[in-house]
C-alpha atoms as a PDB file:
ATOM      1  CA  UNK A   1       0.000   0.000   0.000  1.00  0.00           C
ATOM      2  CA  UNK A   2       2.872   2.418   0.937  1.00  0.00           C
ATOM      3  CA  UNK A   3       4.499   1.524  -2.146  1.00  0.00           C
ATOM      4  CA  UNK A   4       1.595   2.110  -4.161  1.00  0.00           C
ATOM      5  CA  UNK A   5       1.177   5.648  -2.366  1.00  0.00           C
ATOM      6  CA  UNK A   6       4.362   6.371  -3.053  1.00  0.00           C
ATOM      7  CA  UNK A   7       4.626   5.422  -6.832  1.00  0.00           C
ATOM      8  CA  UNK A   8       0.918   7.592  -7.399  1.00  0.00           C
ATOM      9  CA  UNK A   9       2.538  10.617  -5.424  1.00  0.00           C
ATOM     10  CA  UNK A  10       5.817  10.504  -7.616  1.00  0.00           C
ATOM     11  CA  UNK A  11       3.647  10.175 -11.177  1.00  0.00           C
ATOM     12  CA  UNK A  12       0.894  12.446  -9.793  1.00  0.00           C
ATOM     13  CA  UNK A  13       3.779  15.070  -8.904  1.00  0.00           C
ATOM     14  CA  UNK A  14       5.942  14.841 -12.628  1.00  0.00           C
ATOM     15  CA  UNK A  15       2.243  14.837 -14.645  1.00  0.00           C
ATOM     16  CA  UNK A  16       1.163  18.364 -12.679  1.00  0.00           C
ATOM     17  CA  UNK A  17       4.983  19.621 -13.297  1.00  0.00           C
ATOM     18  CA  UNK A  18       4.673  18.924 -16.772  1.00  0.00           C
ATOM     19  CA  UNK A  19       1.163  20.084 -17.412  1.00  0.00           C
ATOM     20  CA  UNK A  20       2.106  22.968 -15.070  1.00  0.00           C
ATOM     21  CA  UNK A  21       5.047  23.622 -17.015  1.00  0.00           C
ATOM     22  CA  UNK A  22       3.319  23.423 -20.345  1.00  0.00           C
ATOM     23  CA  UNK A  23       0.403  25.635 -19.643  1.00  0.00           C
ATOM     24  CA  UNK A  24       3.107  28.241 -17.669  1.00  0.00           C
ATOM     25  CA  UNK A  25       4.974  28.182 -20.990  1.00  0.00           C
ATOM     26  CA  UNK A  26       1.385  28.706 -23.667  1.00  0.00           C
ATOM     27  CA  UNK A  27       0.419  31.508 -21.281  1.00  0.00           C
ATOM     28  CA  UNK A  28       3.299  33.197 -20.886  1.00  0.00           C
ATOM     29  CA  UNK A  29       3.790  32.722 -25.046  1.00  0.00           C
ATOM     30  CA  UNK A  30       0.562  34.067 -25.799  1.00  0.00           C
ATOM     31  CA  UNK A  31       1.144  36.834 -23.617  1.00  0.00           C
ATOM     32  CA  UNK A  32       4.495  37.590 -24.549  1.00  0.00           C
ATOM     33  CA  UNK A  33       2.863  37.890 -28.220  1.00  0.00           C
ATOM     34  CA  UNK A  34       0.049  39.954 -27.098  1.00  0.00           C
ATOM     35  CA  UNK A  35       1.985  42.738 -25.120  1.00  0.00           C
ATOM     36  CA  UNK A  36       4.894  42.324 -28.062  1.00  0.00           C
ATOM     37  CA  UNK A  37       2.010  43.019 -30.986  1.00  0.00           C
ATOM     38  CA  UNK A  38       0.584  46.115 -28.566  1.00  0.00           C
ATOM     39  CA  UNK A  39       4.126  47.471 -28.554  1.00  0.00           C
ATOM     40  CA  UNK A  40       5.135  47.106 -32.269  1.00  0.00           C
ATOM     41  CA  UNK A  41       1.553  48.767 -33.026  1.00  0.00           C
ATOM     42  CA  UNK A  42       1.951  51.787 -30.771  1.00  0.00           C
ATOM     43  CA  UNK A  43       5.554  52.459 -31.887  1.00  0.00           C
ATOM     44  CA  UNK A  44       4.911  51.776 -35.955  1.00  0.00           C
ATOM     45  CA  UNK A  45       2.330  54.220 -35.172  1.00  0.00           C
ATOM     46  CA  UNK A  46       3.963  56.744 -33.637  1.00  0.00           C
ATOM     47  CA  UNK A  47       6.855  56.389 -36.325  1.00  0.00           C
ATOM     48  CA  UNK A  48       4.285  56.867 -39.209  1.00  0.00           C
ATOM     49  CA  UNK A  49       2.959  60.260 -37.146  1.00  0.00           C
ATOM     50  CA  UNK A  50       6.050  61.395 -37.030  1.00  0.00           C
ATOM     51  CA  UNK A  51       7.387  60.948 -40.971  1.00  0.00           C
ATOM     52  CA  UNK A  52       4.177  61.855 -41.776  1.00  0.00           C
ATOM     53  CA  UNK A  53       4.356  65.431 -39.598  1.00  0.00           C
ATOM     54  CA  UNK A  54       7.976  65.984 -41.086  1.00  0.00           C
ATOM     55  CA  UNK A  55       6.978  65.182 -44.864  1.00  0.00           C
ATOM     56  CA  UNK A  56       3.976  67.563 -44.219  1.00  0.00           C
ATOM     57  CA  UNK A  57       6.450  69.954 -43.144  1.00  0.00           C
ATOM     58  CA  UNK A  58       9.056  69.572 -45.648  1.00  0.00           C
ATOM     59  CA  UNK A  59       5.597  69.820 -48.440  1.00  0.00           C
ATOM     60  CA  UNK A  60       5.137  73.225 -46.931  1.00  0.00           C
ATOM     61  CA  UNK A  61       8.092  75.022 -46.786  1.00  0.00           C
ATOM     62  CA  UNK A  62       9.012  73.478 -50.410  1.00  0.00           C
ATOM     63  CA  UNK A  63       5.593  75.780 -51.154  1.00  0.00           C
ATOM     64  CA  UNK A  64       6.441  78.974 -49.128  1.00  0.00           C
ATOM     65  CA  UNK A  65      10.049  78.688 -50.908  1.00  0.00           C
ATOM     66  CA  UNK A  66       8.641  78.280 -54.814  1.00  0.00           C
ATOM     67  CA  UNK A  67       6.123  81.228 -53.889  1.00  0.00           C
ATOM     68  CA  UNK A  68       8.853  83.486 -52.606  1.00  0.00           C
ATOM     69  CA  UNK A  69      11.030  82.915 -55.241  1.00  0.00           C
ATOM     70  CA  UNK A  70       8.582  83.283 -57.946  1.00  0.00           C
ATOM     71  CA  UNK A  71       7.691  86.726 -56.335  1.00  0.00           C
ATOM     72  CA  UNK A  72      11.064  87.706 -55.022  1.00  0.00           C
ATOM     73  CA  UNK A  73      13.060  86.832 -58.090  1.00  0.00           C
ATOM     74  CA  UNK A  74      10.979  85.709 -61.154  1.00  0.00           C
ATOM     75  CA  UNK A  75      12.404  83.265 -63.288  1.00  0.00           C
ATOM     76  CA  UNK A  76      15.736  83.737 -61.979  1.00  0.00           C
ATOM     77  CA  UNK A  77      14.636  82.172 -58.696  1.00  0.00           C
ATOM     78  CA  UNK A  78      12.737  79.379 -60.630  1.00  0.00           C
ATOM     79  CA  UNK A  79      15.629  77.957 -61.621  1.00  0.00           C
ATOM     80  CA  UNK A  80      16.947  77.455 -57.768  1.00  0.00           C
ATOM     81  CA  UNK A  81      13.836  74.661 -57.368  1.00  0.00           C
ATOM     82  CA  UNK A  82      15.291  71.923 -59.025  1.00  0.00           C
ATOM     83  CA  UNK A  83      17.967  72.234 -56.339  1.00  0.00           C
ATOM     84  CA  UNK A  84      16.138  73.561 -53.628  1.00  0.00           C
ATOM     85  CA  UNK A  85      13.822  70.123 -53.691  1.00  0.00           C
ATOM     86  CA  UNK A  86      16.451  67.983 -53.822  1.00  0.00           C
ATOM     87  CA  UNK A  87      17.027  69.237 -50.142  1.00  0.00           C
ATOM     88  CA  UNK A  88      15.606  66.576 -47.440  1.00  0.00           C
ATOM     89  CA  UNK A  89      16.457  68.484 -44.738  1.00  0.00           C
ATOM     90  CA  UNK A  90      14.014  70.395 -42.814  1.00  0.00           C
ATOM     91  CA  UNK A  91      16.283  72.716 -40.932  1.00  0.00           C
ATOM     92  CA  UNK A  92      17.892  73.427 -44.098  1.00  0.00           C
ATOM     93  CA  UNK A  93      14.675  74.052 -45.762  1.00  0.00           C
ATOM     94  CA  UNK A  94      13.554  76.454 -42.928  1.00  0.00           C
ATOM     95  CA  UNK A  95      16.576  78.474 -43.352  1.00  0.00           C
ATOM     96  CA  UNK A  96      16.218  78.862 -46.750  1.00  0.00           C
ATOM     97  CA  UNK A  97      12.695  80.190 -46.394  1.00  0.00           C
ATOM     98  CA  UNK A  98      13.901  82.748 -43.901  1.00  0.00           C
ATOM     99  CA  UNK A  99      16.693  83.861 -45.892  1.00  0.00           C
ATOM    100  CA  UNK A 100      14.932  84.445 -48.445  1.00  0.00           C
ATOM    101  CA  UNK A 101      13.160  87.396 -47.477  1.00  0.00           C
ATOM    102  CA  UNK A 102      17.020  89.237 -47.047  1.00  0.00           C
ATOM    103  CA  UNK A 103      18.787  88.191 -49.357  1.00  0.00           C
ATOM    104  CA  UNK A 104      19.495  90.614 -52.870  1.00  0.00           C
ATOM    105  CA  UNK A 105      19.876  87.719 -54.684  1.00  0.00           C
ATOM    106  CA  UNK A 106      19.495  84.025 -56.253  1.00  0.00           C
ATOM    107  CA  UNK A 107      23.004  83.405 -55.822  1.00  0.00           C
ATOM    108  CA  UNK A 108      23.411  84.432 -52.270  1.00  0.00           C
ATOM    109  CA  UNK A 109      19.906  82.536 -51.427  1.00  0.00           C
ATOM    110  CA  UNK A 110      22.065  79.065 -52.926  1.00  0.00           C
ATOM    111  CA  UNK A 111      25.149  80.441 -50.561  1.00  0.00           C
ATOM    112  CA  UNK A 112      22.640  79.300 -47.449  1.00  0.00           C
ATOM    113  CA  UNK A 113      21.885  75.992 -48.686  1.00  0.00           C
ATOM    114  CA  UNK A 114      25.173  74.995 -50.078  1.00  0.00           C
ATOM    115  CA  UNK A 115      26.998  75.957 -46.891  1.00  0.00           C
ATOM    116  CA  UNK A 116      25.324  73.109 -44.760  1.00  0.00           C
END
C-alpha cells in the first residue's frame, strides 16, 4: 500500500509539473505575443505620425520657398527649385525660407543651402 502511495505521489507530482510547465509556458507565449504586438503597433504608429508630420512639413516650406522665389526673383529664382527640392532636410529648408526674405539675390539665397 505504501508503495503504491508512493509510486501515485511521484507520477501524480511529474504529470502536474509537466502540465504545469506546459500551460506556464502557452500563457506566458501568448502573452508575450500579445503585449509584443501592442508594442510594435503603438511604436509603428507613432513612427508613421512622425514621418508623416515631417513630410507635411518639408511639403510646406518646399511651397512657401517656390512662392517666394517666384515673387522675389521671377524666373531667376525658378531655376533654384530643381535644387532647392532635392534638399531633405528640414532645418535646411527652414533656413532657406527665412533667408529668403534678405537676401538681394538668387546666388546668395544658394550660398545658405550649399553651406550646410
Amino acid at each position: 500500500l505504501e508503495e503504491g502511495l508512493e509510486r501515485g505521489l511521484k507520477e501524480g507530482l511529474e504529470r502536474g509539473l509537466k502540465e504545469g510547465l506546459e500551460q506556464g509556458l502557452r500563457e506566458g507565449l501568448e502573452q508575450g505575443l500579445r503585449e509584443g504586438l501592442e508594442q510594435g503597433l503603438r511604436e509603428g504608429l507613432e513612427r508613421g505620425r512622425q514621418e508623416g508630420l515631417a513630410e507635411g512639413l518639408r511639403t510646406g516650406l518646399l511651397q512657401a520657398i517656390s512662392i517666394g522665389l517666384e515673387m522675389r526673383f521671377g524666373l531667376a529664382g525658378a531655376q533654384l527649385l530643381p535644387e532647392i527640392i532635392a534638399i531633405t532636410d528640414v532645418g535646411v529648408l527652414q533656413r532657406v525660407l527665412e533667408h529668403l526674405r534678405v537676401v538681394a539675390t538668387p546666388e546668395e539665397l544658394r550660398a545658405v543651402y550649399r553651406q550646410r
